[in-house]
PDB file of N, CA and C in Angstrom:
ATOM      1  N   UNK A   1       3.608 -12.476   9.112  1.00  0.00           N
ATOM      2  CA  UNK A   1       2.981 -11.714  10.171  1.00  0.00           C
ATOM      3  C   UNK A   1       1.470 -11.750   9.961  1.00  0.00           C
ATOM      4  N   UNK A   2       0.708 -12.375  11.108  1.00  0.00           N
ATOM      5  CA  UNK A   2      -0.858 -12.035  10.890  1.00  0.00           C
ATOM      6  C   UNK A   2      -1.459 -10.776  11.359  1.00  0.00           C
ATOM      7  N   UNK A   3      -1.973 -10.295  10.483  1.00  0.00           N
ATOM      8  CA  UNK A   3      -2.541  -8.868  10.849  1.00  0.00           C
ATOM      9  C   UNK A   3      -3.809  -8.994  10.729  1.00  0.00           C
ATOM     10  N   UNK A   4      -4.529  -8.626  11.980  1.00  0.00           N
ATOM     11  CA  UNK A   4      -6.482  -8.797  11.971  1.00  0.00           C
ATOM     12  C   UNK A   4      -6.730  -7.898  11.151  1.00  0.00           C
ATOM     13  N   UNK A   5      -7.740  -7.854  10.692  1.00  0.00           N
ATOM     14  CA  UNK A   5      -8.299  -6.497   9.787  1.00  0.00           C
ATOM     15  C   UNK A   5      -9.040  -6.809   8.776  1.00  0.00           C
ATOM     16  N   UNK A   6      -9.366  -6.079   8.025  1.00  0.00           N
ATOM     17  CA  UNK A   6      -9.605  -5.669   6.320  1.00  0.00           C
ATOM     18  C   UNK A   6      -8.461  -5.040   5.581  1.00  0.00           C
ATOM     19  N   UNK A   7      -9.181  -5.379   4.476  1.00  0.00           N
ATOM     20  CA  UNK A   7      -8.432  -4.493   3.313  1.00  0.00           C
ATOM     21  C   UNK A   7      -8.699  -3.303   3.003  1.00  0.00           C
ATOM     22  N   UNK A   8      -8.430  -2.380   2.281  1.00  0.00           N
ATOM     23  CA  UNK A   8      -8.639  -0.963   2.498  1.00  0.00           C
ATOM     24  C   UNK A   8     -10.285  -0.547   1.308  1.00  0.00           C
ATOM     25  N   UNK A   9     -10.339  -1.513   0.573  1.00  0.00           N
ATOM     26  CA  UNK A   9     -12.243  -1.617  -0.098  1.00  0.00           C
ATOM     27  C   UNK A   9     -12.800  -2.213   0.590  1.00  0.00           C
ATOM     28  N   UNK A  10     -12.393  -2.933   1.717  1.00  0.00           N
ATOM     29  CA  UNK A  10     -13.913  -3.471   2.705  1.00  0.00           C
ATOM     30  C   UNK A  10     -13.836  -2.277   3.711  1.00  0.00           C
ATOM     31  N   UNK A  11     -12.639  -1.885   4.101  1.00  0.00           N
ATOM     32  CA  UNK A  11     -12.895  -0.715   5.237  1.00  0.00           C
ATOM     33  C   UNK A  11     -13.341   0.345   5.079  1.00  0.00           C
ATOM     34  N   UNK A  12     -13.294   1.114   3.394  1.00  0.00           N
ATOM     35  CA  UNK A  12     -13.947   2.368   3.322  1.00  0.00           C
ATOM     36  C   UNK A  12     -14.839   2.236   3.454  1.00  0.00           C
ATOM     37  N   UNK A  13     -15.919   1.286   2.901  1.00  0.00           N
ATOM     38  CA  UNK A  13     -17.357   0.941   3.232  1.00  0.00           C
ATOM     39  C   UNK A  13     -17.470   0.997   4.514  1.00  0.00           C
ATOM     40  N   UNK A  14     -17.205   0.505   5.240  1.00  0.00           N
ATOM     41  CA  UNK A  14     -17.497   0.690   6.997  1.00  0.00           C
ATOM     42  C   UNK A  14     -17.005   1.747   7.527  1.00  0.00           C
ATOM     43  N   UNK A  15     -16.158   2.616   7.174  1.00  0.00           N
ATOM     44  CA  UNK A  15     -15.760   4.015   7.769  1.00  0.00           C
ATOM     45  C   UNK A  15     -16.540   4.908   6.994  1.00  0.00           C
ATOM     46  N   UNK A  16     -17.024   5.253   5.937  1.00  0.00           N
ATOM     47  CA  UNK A  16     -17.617   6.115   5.221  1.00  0.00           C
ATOM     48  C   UNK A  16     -18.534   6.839   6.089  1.00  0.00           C
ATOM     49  N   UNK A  17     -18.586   8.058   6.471  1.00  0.00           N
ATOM     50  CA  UNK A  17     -17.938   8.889   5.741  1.00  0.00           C
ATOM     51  C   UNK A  17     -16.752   8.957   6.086  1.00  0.00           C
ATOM     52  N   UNK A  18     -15.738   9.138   5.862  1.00  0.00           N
ATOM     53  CA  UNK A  18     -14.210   8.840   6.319  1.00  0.00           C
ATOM     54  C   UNK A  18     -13.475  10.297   7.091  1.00  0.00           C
ATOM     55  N   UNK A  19     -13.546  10.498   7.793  1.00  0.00           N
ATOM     56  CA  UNK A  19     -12.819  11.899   8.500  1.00  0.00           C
ATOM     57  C   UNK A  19     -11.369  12.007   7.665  1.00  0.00           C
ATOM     58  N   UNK A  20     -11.553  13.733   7.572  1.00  0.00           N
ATOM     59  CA  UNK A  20      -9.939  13.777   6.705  1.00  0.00           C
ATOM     60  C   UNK A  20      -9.253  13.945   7.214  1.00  0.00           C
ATOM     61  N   UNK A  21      -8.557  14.361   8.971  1.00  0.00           N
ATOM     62  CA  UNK A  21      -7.563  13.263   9.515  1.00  0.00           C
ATOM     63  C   UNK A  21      -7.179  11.881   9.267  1.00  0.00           C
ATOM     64  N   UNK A  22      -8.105  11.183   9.710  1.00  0.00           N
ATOM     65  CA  UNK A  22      -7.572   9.552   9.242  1.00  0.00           C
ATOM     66  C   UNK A  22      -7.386   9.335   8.051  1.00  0.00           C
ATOM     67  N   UNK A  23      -7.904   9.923   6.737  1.00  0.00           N
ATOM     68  CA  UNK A  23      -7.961   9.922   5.566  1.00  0.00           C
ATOM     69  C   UNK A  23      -6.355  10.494   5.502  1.00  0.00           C
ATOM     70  N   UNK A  24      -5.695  11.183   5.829  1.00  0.00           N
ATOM     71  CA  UNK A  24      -4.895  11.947   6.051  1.00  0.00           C
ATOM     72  C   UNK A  24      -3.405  10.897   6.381  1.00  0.00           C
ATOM     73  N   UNK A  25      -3.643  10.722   7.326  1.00  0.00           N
ATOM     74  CA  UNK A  25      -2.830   9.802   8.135  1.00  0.00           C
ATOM     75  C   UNK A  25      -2.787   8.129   7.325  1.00  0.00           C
ATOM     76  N   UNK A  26      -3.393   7.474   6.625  1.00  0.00           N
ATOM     77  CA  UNK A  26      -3.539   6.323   5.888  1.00  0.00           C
ATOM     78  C   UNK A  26      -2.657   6.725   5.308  1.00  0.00           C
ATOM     79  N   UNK A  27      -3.135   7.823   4.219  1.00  0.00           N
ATOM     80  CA  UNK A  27      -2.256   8.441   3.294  1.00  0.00           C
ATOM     81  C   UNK A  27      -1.114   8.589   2.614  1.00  0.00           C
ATOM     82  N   UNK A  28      -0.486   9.167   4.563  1.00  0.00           N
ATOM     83  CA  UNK A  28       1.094   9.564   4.596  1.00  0.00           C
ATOM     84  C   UNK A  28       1.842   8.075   4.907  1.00  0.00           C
ATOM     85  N   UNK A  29       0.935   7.281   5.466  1.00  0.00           N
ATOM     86  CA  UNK A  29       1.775   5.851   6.131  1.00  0.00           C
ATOM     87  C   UNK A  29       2.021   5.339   4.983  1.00  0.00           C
ATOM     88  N   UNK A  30       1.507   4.989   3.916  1.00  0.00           N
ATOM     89  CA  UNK A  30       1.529   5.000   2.886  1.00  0.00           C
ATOM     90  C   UNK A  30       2.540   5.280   1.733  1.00  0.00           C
ATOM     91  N   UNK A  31       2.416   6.548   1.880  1.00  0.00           N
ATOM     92  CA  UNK A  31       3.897   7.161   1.389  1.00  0.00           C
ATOM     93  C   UNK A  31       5.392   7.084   2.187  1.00  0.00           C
ATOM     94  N   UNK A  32       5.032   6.988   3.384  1.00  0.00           N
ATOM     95  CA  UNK A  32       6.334   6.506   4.022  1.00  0.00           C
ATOM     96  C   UNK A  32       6.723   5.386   3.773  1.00  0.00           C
ATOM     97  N   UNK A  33       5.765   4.001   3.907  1.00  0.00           N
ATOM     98  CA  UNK A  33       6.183   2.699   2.849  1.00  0.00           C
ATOM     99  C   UNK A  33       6.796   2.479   1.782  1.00  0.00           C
ATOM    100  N   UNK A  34       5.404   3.253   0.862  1.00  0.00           N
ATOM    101  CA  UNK A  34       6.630   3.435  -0.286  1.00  0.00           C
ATOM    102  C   UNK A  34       8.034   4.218  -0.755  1.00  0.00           C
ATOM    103  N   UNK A  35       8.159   5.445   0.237  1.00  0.00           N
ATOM    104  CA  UNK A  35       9.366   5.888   0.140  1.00  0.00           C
ATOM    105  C   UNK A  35      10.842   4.847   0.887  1.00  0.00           C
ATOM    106  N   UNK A  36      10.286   3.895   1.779  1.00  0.00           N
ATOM    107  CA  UNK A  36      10.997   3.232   2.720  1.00  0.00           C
ATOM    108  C   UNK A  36      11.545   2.003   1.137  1.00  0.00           C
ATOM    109  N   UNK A  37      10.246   1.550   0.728  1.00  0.00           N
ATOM    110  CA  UNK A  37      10.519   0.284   0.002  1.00  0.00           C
ATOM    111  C   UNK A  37      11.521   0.981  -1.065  1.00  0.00           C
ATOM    112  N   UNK A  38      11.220   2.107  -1.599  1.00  0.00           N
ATOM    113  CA  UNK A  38      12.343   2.572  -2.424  1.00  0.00           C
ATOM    114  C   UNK A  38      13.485   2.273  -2.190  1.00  0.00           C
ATOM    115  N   UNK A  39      13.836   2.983  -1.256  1.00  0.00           N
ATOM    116  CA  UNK A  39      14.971   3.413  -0.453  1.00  0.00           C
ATOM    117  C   UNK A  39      16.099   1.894  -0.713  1.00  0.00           C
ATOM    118  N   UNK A  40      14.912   0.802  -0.544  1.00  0.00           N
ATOM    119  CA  UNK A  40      16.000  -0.404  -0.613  1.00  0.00           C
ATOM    120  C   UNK A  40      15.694  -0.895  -1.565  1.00  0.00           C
ATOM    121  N   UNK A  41      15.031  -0.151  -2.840  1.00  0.00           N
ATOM    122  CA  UNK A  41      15.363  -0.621  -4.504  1.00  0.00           C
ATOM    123  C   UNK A  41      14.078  -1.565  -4.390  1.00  0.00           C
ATOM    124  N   UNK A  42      13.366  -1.410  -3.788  1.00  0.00           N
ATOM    125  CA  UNK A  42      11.763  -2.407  -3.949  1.00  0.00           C
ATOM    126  C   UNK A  42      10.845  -1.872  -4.715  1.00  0.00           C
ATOM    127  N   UNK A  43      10.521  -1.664  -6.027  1.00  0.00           N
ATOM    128  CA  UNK A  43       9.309  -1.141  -6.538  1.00  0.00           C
ATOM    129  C   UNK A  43       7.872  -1.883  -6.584  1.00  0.00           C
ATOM    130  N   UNK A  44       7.211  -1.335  -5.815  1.00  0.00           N
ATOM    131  CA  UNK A  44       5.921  -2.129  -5.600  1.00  0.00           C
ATOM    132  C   UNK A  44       5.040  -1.605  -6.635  1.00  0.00           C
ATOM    133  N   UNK A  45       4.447  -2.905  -7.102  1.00  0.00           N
ATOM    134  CA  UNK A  45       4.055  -2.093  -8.832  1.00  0.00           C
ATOM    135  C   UNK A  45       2.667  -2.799  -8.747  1.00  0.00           C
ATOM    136  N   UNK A  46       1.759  -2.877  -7.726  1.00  0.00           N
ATOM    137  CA  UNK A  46       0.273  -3.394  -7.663  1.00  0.00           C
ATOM    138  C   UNK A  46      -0.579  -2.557  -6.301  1.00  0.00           C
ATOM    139  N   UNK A  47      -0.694  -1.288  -6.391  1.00  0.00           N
ATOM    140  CA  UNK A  47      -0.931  -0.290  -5.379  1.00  0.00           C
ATOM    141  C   UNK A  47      -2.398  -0.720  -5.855  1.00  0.00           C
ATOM    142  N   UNK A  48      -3.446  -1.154  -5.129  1.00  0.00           N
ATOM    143  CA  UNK A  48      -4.586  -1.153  -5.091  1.00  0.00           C
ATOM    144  C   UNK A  48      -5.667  -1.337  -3.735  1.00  0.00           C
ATOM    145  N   UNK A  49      -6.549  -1.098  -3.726  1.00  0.00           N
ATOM    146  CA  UNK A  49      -7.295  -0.861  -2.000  1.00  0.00           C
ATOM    147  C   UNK A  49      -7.236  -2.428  -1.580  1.00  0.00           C
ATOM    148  N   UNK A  50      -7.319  -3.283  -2.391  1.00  0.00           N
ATOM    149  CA  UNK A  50      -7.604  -4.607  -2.121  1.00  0.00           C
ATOM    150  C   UNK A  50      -6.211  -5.151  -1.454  1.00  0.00           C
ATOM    151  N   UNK A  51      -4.796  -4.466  -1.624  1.00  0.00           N
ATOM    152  CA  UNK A  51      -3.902  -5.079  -1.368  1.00  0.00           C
ATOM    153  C   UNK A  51      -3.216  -4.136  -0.104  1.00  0.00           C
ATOM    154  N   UNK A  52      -4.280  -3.375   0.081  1.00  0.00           N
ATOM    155  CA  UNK A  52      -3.456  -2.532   1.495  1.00  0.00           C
ATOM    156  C   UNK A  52      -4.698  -2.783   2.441  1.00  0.00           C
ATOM    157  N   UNK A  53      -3.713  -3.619   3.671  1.00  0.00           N
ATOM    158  CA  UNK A  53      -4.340  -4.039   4.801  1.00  0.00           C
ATOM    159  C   UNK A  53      -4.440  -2.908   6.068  1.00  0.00           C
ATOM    160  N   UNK A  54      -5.715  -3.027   6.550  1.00  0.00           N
ATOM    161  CA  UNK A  54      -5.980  -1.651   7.450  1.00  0.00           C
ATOM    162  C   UNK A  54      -6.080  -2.327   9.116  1.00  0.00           C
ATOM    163  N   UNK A  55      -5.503  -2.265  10.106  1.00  0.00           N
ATOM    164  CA  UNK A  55      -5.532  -3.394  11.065  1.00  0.00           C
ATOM    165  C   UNK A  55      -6.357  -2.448  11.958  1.00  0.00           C
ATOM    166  N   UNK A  56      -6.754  -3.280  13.146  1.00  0.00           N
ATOM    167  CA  UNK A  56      -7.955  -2.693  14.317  1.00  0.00           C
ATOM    168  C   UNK A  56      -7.579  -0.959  14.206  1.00  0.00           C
ATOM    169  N   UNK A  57      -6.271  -0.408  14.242  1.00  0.00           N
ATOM    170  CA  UNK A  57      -5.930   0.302  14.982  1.00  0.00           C
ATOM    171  C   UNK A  57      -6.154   1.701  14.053  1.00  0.00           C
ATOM    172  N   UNK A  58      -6.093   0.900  12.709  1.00  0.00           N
ATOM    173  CA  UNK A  58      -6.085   2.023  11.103  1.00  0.00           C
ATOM    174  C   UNK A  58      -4.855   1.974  10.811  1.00  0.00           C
ATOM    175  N   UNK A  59      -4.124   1.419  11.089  1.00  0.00           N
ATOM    176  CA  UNK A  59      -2.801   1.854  10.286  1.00  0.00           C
ATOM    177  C   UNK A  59      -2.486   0.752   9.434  1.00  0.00           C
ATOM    178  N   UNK A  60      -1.831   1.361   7.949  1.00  0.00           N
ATOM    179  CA  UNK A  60      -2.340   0.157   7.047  1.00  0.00           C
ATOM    180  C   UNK A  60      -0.170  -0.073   6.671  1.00  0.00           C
ATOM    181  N   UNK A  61      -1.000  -1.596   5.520  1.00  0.00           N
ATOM    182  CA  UNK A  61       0.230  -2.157   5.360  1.00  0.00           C
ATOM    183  C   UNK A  61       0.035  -2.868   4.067  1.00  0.00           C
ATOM    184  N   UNK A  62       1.305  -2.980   3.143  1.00  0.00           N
ATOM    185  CA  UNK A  62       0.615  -3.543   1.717  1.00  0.00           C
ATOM    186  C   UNK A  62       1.244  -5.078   2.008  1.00  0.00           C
ATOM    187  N   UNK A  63       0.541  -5.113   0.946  1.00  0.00           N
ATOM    188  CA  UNK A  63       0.496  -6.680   0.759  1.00  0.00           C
ATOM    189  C   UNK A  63       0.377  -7.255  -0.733  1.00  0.00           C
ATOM    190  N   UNK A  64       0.820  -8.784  -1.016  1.00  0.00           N
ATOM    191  CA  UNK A  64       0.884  -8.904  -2.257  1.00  0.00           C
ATOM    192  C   UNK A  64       1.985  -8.413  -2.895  1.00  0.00           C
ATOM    193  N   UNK A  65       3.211  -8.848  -2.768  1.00  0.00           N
ATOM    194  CA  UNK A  65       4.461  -8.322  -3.277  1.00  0.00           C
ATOM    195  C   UNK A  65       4.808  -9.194  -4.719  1.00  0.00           C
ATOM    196  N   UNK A  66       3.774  -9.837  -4.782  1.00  0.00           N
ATOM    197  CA  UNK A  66       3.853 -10.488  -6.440  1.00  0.00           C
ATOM    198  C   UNK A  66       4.790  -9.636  -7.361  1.00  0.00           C
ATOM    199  N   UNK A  67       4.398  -8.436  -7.858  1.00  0.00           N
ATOM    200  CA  UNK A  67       4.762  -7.668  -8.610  1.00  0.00           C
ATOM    201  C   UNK A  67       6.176  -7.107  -8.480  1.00  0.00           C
ATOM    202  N   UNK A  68       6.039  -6.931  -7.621  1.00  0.00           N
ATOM    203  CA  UNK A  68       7.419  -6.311  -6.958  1.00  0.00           C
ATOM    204  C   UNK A  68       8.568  -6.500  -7.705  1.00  0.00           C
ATOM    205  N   UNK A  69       9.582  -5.552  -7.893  1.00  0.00           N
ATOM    206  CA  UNK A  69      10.951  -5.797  -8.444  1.00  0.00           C
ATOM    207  C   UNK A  69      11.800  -5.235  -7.784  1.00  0.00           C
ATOM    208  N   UNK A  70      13.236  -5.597  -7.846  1.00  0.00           N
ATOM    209  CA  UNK A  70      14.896  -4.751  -6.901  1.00  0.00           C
ATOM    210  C   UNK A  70      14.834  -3.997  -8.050  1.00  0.00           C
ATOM    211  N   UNK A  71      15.080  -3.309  -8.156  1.00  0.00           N
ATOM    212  CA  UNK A  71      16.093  -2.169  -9.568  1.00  0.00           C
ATOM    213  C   UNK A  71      16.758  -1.348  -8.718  1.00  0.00           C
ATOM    214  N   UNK A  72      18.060  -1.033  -7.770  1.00  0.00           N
ATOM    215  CA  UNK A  72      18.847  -0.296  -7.409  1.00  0.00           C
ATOM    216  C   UNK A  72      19.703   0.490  -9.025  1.00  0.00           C
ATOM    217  N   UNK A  73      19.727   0.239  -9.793  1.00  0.00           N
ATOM    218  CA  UNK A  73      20.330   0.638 -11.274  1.00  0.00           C
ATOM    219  C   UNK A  73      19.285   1.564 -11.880  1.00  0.00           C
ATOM    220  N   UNK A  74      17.683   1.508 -11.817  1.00  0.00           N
ATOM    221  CA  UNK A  74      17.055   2.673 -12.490  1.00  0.00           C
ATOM    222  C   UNK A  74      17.008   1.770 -13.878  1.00  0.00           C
ATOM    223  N   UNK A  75      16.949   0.231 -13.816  1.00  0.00           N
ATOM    224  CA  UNK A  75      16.875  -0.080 -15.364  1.00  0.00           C
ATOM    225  C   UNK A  75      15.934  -0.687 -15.435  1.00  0.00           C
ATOM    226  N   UNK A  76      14.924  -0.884 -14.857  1.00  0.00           N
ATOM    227  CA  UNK A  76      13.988  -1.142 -14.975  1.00  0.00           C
ATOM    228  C   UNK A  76      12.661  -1.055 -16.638  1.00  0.00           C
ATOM    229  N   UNK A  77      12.303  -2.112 -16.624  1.00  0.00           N
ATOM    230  CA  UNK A  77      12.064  -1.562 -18.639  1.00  0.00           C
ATOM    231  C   UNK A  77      11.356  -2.408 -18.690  1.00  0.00           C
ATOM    232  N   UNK A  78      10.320  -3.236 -17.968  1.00  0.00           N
ATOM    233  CA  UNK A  78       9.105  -3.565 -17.913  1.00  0.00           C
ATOM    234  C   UNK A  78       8.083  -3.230 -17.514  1.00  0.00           C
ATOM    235  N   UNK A  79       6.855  -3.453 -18.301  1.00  0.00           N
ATOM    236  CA  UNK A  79       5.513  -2.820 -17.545  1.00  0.00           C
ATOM    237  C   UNK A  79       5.040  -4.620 -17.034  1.00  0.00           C
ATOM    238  N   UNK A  80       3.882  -3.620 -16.008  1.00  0.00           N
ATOM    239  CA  UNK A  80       2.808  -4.868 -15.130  1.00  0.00           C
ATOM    240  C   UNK A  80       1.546  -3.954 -15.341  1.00  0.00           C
ATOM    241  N   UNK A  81       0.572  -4.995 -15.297  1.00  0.00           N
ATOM    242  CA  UNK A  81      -0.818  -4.310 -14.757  1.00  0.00           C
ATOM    243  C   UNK A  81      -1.495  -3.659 -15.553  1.00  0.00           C
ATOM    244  N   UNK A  82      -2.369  -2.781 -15.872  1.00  0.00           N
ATOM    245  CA  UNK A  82      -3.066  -2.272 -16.849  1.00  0.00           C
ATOM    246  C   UNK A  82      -2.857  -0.739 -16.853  1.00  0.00           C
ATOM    247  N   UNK A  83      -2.723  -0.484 -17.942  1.00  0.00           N
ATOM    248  CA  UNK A  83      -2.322   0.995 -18.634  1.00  0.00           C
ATOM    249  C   UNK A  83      -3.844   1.800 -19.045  1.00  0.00           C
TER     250      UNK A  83
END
């Protein structure tokens, strides 16, 4: 899927100061993703501004599923990324 936009570190720069509605609303879309990706055992394990895409409209979307793992079992017993 092509999505026009930025990423969510080029867009704060251009929205700054950022209203805390929209700040608000990014937020929760956000958490609905990741509660959604749960839901079907997707752990997205590279949450960073660079990898969440913000399209004309503001509503964002991640990206970069490199990391990503299924664990429906909870056995999960690897780390990624920096501690």
């Amino acid at each position: 899927e092509y999505i026009p936009g930025k990423n969510l570190a080029k867009r704060l720069g251009e929205m700054f100061p950022l209203a805390k509605e929209r700040l608000q609303r990014m937020v929760a879309e956000m958490i609905v993703a990741l509660e959604y990706l749960h839901s079907q055992c997707i752990l997205y394990r590279d949450i960073k501004a660079e990898n969440v895409l913000v399209d004309p409209e503001g509503h964002v979307k991640f990206i970069d599923f490199g990391l990503s793992v299924w664990d429906c079992d909870n056995r999960m017993n690897n780390l990624a990324g920096t501690l």
